[in-house]
C-alpha atoms as a PDB file:
ATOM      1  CA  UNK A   1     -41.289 -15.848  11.451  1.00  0.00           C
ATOM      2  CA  UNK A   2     -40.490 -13.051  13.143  1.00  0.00           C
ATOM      3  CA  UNK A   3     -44.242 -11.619  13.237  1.00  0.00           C
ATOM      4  CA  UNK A   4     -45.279 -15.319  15.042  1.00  0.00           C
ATOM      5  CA  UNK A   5     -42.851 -15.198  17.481  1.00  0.00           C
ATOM      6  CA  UNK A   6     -44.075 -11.800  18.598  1.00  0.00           C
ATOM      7  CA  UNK A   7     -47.503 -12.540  17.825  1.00  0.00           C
ATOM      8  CA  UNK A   8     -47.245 -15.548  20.778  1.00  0.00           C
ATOM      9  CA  UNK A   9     -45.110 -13.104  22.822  1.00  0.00           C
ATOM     10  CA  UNK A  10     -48.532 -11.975  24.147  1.00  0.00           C
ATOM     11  CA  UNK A  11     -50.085 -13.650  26.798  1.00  0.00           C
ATOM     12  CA  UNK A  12     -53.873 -11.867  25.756  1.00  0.00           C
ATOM     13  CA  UNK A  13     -53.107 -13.002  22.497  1.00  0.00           C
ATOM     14  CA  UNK A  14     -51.850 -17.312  23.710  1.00  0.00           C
ATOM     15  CA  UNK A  15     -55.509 -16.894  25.134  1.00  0.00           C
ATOM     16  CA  UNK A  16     -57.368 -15.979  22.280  1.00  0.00           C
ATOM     17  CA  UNK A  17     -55.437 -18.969  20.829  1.00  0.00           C
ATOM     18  CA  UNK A  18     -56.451 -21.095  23.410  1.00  0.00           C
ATOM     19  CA  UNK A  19     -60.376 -19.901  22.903  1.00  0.00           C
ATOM     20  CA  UNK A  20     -59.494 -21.276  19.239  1.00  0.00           C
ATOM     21  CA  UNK A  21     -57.792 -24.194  20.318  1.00  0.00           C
ATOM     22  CA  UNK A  22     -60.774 -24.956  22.321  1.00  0.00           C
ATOM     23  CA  UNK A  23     -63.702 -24.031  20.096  1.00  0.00           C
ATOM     24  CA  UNK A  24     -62.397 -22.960  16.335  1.00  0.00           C
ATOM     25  CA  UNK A  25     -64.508 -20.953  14.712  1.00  0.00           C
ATOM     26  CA  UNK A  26     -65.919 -18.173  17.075  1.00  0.00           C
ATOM     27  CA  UNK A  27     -67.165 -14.464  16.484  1.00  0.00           C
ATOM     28  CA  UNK A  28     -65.440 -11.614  17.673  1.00  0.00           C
ATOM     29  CA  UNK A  29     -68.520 -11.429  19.921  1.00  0.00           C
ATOM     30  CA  UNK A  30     -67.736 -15.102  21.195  1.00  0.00           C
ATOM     31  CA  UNK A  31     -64.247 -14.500  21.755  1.00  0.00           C
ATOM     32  CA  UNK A  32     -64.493 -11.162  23.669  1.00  0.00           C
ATOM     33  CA  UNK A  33     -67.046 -12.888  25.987  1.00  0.00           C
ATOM     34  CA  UNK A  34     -64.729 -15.454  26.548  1.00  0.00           C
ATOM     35  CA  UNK A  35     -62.119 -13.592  27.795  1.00  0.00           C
ATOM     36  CA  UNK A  36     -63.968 -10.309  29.627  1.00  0.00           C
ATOM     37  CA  UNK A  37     -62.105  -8.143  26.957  1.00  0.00           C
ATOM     38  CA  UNK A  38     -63.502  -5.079  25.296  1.00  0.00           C
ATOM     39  CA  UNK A  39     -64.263  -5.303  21.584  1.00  0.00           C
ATOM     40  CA  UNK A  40     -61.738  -2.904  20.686  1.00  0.00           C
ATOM     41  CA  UNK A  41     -58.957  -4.466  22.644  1.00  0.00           C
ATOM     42  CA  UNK A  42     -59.872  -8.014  21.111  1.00  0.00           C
ATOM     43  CA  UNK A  43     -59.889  -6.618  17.639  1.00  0.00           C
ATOM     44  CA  UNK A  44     -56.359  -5.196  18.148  1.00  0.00           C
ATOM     45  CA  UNK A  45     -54.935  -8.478  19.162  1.00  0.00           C
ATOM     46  CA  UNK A  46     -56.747 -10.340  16.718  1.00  0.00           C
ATOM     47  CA  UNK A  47     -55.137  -8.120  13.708  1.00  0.00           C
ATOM     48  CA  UNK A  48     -51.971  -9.171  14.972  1.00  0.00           C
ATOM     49  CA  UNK A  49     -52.762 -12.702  15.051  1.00  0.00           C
ATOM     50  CA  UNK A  50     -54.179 -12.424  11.504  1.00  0.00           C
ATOM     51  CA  UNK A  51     -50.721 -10.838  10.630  1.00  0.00           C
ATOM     52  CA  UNK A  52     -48.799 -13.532  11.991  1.00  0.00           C
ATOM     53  CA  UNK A  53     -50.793 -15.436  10.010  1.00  0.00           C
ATOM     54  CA  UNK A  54     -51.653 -17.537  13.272  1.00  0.00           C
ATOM     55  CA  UNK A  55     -55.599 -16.890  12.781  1.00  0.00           C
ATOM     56  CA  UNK A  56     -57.794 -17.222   9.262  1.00  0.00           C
ATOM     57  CA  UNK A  57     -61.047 -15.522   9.034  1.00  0.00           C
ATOM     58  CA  UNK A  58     -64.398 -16.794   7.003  1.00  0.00           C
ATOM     59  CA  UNK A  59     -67.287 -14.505   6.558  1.00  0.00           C
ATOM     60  CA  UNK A  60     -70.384 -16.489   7.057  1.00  0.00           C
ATOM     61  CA  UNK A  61     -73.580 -13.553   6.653  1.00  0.00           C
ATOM     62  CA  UNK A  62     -72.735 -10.843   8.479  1.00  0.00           C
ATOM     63  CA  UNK A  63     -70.837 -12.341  10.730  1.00  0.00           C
ATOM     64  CA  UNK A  64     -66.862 -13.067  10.745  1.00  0.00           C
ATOM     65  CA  UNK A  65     -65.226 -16.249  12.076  1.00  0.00           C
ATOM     66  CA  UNK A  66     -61.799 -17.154  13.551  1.00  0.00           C
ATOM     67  CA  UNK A  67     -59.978 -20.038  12.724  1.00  0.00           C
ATOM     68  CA  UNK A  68     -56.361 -21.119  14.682  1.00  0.00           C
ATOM     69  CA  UNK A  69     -54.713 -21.603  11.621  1.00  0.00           C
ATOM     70  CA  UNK A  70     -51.609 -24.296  12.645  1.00  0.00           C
ATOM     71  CA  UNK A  71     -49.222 -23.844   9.397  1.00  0.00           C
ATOM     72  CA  UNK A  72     -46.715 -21.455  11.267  1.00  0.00           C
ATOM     73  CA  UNK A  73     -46.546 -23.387  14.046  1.00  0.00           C
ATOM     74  CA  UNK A  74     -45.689 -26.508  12.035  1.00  0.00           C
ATOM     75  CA  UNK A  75     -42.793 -24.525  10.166  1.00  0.00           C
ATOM     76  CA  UNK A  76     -41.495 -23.555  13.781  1.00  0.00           C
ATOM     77  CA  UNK A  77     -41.714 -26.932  14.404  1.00  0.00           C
ATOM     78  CA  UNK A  78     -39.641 -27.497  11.493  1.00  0.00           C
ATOM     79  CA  UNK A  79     -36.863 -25.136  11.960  1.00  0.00           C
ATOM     80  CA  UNK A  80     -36.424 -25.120  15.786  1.00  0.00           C
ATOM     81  CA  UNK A  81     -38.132 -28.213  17.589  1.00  0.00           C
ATOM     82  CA  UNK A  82     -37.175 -30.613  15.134  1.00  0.00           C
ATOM     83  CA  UNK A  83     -32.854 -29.379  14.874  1.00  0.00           C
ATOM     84  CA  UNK A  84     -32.867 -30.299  18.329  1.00  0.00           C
ATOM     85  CA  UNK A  85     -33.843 -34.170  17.526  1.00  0.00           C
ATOM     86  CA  UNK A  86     -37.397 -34.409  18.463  1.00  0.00           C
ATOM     87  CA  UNK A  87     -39.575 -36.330  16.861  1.00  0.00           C
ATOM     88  CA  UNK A  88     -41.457 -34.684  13.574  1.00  0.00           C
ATOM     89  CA  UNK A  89     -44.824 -35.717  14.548  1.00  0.00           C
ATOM     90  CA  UNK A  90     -44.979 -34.007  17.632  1.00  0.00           C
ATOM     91  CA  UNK A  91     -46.498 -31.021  16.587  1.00  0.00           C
ATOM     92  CA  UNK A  92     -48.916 -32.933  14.299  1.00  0.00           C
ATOM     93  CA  UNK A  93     -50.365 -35.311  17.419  1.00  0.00           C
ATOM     94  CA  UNK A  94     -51.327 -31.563  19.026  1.00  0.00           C
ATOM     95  CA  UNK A  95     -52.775 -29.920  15.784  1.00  0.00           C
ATOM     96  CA  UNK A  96     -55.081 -32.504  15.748  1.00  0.00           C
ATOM     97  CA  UNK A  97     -56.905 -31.121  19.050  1.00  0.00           C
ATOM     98  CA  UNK A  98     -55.930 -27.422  18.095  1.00  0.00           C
ATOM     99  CA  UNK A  99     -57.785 -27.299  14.633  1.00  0.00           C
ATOM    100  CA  UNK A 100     -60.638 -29.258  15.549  1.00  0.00           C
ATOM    101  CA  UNK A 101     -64.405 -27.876  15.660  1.00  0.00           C
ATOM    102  CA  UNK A 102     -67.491 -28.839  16.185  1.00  0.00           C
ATOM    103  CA  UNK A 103     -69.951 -26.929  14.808  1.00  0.00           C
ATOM    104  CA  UNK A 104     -71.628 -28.481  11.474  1.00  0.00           C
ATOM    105  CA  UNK A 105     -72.844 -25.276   9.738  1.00  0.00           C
ATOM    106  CA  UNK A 106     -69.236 -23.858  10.058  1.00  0.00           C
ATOM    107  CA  UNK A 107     -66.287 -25.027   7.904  1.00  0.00           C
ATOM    108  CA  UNK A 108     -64.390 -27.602   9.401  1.00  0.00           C
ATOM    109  CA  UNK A 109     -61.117 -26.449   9.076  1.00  0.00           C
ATOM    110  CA  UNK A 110     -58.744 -23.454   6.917  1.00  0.00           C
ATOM    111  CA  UNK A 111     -55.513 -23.186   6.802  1.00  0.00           C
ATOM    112  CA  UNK A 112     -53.643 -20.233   5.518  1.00  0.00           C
ATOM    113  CA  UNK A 113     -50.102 -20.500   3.916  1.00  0.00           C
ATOM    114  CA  UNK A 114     -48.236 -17.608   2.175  1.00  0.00           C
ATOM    115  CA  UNK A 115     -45.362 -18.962  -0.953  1.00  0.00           C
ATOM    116  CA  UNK A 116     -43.477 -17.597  -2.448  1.00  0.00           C
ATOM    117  CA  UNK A 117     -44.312 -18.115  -5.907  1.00  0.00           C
ATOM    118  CA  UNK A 118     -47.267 -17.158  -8.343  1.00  0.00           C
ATOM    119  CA  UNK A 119     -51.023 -18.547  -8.783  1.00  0.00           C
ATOM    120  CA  UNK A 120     -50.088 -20.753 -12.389  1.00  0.00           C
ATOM    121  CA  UNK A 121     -47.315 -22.272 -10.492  1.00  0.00           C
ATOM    122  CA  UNK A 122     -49.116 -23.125  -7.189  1.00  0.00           C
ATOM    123  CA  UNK A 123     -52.035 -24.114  -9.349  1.00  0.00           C
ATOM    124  CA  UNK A 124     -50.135 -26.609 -11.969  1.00  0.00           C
ATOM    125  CA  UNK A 125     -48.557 -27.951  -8.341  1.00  0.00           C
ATOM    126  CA  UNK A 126     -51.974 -28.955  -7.104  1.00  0.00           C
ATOM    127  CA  UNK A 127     -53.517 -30.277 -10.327  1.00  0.00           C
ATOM    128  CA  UNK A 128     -50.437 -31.923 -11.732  1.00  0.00           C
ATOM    129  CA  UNK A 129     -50.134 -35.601 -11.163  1.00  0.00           C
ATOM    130  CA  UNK A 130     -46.418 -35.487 -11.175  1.00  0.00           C
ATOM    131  CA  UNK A 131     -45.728 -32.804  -8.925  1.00  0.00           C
ATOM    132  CA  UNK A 132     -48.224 -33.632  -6.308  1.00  0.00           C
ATOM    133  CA  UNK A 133     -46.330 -37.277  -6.093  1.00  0.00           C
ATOM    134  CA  UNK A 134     -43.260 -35.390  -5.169  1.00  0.00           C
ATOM    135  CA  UNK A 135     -44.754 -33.609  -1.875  1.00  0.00           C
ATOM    136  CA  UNK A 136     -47.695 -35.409  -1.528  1.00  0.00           C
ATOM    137  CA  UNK A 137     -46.823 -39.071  -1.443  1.00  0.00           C
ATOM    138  CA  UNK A 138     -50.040 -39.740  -4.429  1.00  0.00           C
ATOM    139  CA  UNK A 139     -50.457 -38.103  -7.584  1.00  0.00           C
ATOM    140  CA  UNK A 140     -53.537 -36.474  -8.163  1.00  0.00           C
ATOM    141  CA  UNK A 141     -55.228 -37.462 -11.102  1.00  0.00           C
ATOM    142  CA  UNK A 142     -57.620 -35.979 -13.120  1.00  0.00           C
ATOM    143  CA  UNK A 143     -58.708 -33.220 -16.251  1.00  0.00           C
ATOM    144  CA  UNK A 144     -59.820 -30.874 -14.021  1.00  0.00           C
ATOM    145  CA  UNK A 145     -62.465 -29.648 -15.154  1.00  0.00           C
ATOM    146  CA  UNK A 146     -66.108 -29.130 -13.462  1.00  0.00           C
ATOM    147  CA  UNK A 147     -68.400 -32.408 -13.267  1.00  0.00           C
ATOM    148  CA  UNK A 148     -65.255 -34.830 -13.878  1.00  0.00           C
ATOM    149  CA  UNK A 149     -63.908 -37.486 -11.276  1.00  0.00           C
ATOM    150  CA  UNK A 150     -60.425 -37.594  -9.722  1.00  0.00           C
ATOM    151  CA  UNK A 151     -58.619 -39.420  -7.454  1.00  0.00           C
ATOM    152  CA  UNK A 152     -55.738 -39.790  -4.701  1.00  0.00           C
ATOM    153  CA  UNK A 153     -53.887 -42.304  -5.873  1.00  0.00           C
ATOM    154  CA  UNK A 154     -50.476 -44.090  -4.383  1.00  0.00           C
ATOM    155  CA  UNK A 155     -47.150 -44.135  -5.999  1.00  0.00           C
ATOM    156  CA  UNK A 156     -45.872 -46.781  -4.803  1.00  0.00           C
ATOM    157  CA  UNK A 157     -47.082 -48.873  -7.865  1.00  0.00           C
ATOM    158  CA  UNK A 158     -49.854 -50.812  -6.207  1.00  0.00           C
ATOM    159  CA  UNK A 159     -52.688 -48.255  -8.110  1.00  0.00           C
ATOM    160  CA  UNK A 160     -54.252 -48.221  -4.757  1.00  0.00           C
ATOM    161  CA  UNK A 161     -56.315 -45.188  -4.857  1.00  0.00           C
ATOM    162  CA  UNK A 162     -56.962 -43.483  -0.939  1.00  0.00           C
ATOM    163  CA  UNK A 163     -59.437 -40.822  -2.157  1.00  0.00           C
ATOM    164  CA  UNK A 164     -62.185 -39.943  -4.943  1.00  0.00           C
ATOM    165  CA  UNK A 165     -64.416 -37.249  -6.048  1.00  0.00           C
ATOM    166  CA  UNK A 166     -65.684 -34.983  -8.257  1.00  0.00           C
ATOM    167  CA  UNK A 167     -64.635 -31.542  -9.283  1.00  0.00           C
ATOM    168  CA  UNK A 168     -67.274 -28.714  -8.075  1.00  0.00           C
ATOM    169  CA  UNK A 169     -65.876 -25.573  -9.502  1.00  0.00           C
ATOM    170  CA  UNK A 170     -62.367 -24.993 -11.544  1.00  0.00           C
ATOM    171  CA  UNK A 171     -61.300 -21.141 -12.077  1.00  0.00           C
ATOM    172  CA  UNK A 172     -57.476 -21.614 -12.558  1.00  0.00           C
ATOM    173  CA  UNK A 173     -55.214 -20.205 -11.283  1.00  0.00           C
ATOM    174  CA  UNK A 174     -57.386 -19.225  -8.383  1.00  0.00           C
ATOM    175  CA  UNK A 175     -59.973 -21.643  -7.235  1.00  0.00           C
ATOM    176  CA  UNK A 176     -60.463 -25.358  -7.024  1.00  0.00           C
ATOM    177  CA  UNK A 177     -63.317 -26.853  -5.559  1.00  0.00           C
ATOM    178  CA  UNK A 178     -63.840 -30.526  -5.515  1.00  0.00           C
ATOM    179  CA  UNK A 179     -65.336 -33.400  -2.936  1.00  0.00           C
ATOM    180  CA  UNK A 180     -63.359 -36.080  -1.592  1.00  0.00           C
ATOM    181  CA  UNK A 181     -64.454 -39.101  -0.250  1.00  0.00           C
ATOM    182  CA  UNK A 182     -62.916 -43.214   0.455  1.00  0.00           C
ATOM    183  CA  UNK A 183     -63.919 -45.286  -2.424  1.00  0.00           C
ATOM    184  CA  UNK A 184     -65.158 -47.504  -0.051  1.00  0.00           C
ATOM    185  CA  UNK A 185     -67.655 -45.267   1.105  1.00  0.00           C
ATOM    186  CA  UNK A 186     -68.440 -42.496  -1.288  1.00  0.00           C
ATOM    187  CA  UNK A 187     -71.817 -41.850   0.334  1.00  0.00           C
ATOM    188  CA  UNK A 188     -73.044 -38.557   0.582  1.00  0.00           C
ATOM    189  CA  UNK A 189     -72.584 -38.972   4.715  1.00  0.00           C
ATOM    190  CA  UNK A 190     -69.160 -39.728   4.252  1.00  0.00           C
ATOM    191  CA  UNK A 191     -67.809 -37.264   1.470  1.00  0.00           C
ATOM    192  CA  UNK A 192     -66.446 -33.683   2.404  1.00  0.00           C
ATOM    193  CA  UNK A 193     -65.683 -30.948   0.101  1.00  0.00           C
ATOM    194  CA  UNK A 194     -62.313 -28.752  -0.451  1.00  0.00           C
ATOM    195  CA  UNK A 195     -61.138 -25.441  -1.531  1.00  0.00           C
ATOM    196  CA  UNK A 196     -58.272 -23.941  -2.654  1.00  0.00           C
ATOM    197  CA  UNK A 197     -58.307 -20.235  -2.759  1.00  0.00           C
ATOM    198  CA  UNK A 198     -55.283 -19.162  -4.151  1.00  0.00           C
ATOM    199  CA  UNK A 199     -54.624 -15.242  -4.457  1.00  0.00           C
ATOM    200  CA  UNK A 200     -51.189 -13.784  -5.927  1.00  0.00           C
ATOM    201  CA  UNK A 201     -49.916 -10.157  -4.605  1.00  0.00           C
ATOM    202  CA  UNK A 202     -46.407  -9.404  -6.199  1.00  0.00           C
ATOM    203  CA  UNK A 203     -44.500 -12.252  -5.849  1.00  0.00           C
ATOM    204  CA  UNK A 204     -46.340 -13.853  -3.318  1.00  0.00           C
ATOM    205  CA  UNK A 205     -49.086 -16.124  -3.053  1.00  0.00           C
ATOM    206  CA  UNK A 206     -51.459 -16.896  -0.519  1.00  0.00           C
ATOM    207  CA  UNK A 207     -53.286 -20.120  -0.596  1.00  0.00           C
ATOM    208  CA  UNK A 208     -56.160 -20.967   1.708  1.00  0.00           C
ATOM    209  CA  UNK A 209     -57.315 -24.637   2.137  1.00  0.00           C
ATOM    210  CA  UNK A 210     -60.891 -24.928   3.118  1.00  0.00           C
ATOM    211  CA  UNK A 211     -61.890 -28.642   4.158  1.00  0.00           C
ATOM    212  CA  UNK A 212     -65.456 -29.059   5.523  1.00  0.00           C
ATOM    213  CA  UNK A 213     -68.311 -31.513   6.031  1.00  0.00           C
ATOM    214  CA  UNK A 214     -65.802 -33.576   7.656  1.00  0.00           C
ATOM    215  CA  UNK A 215     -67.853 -36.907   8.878  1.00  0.00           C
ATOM    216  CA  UNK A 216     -66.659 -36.712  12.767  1.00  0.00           C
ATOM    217  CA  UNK A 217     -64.115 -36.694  14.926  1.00  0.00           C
ATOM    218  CA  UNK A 218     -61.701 -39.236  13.666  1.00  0.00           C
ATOM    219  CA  UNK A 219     -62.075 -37.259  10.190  1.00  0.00           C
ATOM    220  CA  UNK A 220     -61.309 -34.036  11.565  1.00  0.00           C
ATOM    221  CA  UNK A 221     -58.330 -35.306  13.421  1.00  0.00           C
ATOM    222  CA  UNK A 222     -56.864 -36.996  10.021  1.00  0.00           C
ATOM    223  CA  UNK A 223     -57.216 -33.869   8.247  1.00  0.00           C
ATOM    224  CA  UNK A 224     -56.017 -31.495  11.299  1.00  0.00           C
ATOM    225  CA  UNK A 225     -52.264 -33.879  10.885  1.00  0.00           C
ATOM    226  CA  UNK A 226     -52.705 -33.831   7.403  1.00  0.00           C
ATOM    227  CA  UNK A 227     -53.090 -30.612   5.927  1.00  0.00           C
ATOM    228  CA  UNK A 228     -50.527 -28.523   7.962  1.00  0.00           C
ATOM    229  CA  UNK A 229     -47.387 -31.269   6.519  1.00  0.00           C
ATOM    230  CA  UNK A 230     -48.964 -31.672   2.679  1.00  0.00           C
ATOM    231  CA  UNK A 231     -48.934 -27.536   2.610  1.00  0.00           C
ATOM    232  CA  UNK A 232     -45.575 -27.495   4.564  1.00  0.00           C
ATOM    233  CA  UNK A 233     -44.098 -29.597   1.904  1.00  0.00           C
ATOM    234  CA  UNK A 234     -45.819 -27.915  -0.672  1.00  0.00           C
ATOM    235  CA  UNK A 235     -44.222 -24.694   0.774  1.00  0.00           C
ATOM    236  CA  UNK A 236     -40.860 -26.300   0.810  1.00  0.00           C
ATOM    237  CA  UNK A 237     -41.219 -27.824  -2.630  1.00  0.00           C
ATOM    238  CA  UNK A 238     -42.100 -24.230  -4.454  1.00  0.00           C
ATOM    239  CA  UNK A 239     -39.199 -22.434  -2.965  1.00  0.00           C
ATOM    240  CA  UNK A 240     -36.271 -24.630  -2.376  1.00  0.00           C
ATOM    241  CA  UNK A 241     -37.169 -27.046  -5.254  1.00  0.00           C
ATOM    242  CA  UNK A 242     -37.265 -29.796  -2.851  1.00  0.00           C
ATOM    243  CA  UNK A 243     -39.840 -31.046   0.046  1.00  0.00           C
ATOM    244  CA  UNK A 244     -39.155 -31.434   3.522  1.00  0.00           C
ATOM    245  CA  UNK A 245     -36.300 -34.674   4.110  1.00  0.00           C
ATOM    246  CA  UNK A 246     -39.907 -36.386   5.698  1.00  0.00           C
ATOM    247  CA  UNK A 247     -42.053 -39.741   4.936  1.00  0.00           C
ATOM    248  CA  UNK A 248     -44.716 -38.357   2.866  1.00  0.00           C
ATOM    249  CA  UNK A 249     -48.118 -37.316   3.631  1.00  0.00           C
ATOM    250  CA  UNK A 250     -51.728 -37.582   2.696  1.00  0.00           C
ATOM    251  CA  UNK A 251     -54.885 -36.432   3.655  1.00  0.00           C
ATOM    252  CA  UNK A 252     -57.422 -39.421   3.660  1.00  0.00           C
END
């Protein structure tokens, strides 16, 4: 937290932010034209972001991208917006504007989170059925294993199911791959795909969320609210044993 706070302490830095917030996914090229700001300069203020954990990266070719990344800001939100009685949404009406891109070659959006915890847990909490209920608000079902179906489905006891897809790649405890799409309309125009990356150094883990091929605008915004509170929770739920006091979310 710490390394955020003095990350946004920086008024070069709020702007590079901003350039995100405006147009996610820029080079360092992009970025330093935006701003008049020698490549050097930009690349020291970038680290710093990355740090903070306020910017994700992508390599695409040669070249490197930079994503605002709006999981810190939603555990500040958390921990010193929200204490003071305002509302818990908030945050999430801006993050839909702030993570939004639109450039269809590029992913849509990826968020970074660090847990403490290790890859087989993080991995059994986004493949069990069970656990997912508990932070997620739907239990996601399937065998997880490449070329099989699984869905999103309520617990409420209706069976409603919000989501399906297939599963594109399964390496646990490190990556997931799988599409997602409403059942519907699971046609190719209207199904995205998503990655987990998740990477374990000592007894931390840090788990990127890649979401992309998002359909348009309305998509992107859904998954900009979405994401940042199901990996807050999921934060929440690994180290404290319980999620965030919170109606739950889902990504739909």
């Amino acid at each position: 937290m710490d390394e955020v706070f003095k990350a946004l302490a920086d008024r070069t830095r709020r702007g590079l932010l901003d350039r995100l917030r405006e147009r996610n996914g820029q080079t360092l090229g992009e970025l330093c034209d935006g701003l008049g700001m020698a490549r050097q300069s930009a690349t020291q203020h970038l680290g710093v972001l990355i740090q903070a954990n306020l910017i994700s990266t992508v390599r695409r070719g040669r070249e490197k991208l930079h994503y605002l990344n709006p999981v810190p800001l939603q555990e500040i939100q958390e921990r010193w917006i929200d204490k003071f009685e305002r509302p818990r949404l908030r945050l999430l009406a801006g993050l839909k504007q702030r993570a939004e891109q639109d450039m269809a070659d590029k992913p849509s959006h990826v968020y970074v989170i660090y847990i403490e915890s290790t890859p087989e847990v993080v991995w059994r909490a986004l493949t069990d059925a069970d656990i997912t209920a508990q932070y997620w608000g739907h239990s996601n079902v399937s065998d997880w294993q490449a070329g099989s179906s699984w869905e999103h489905s309520r617990t409420d006891g209706s069976g409603t199911v919000d989501v399906i897809g297939s599963i594109v790649e399964s390496s646990p405890p490190n990556r997931l791959v799988f599409t997602w799409a409403d059942p519907d309309n699971p046609t190719p125009d209207n199904t995205s795909r998503v990655t987990f990356d998740i990477v374990g150094h000592d007894a931390i883990v840090r788990l990127t969320v890649t979401h992309e091929d998002l359909a348009d605008a309305a998509d992107r915004a859904r998954a900009a609210s979405g994401w940042a509170a199901v990996l807050s929770n999921l934060k929440s739920l690994l180290e404290t044993g319980h999620p965030l006091p919170r109606e739950p979310w889902k990504v739909s």
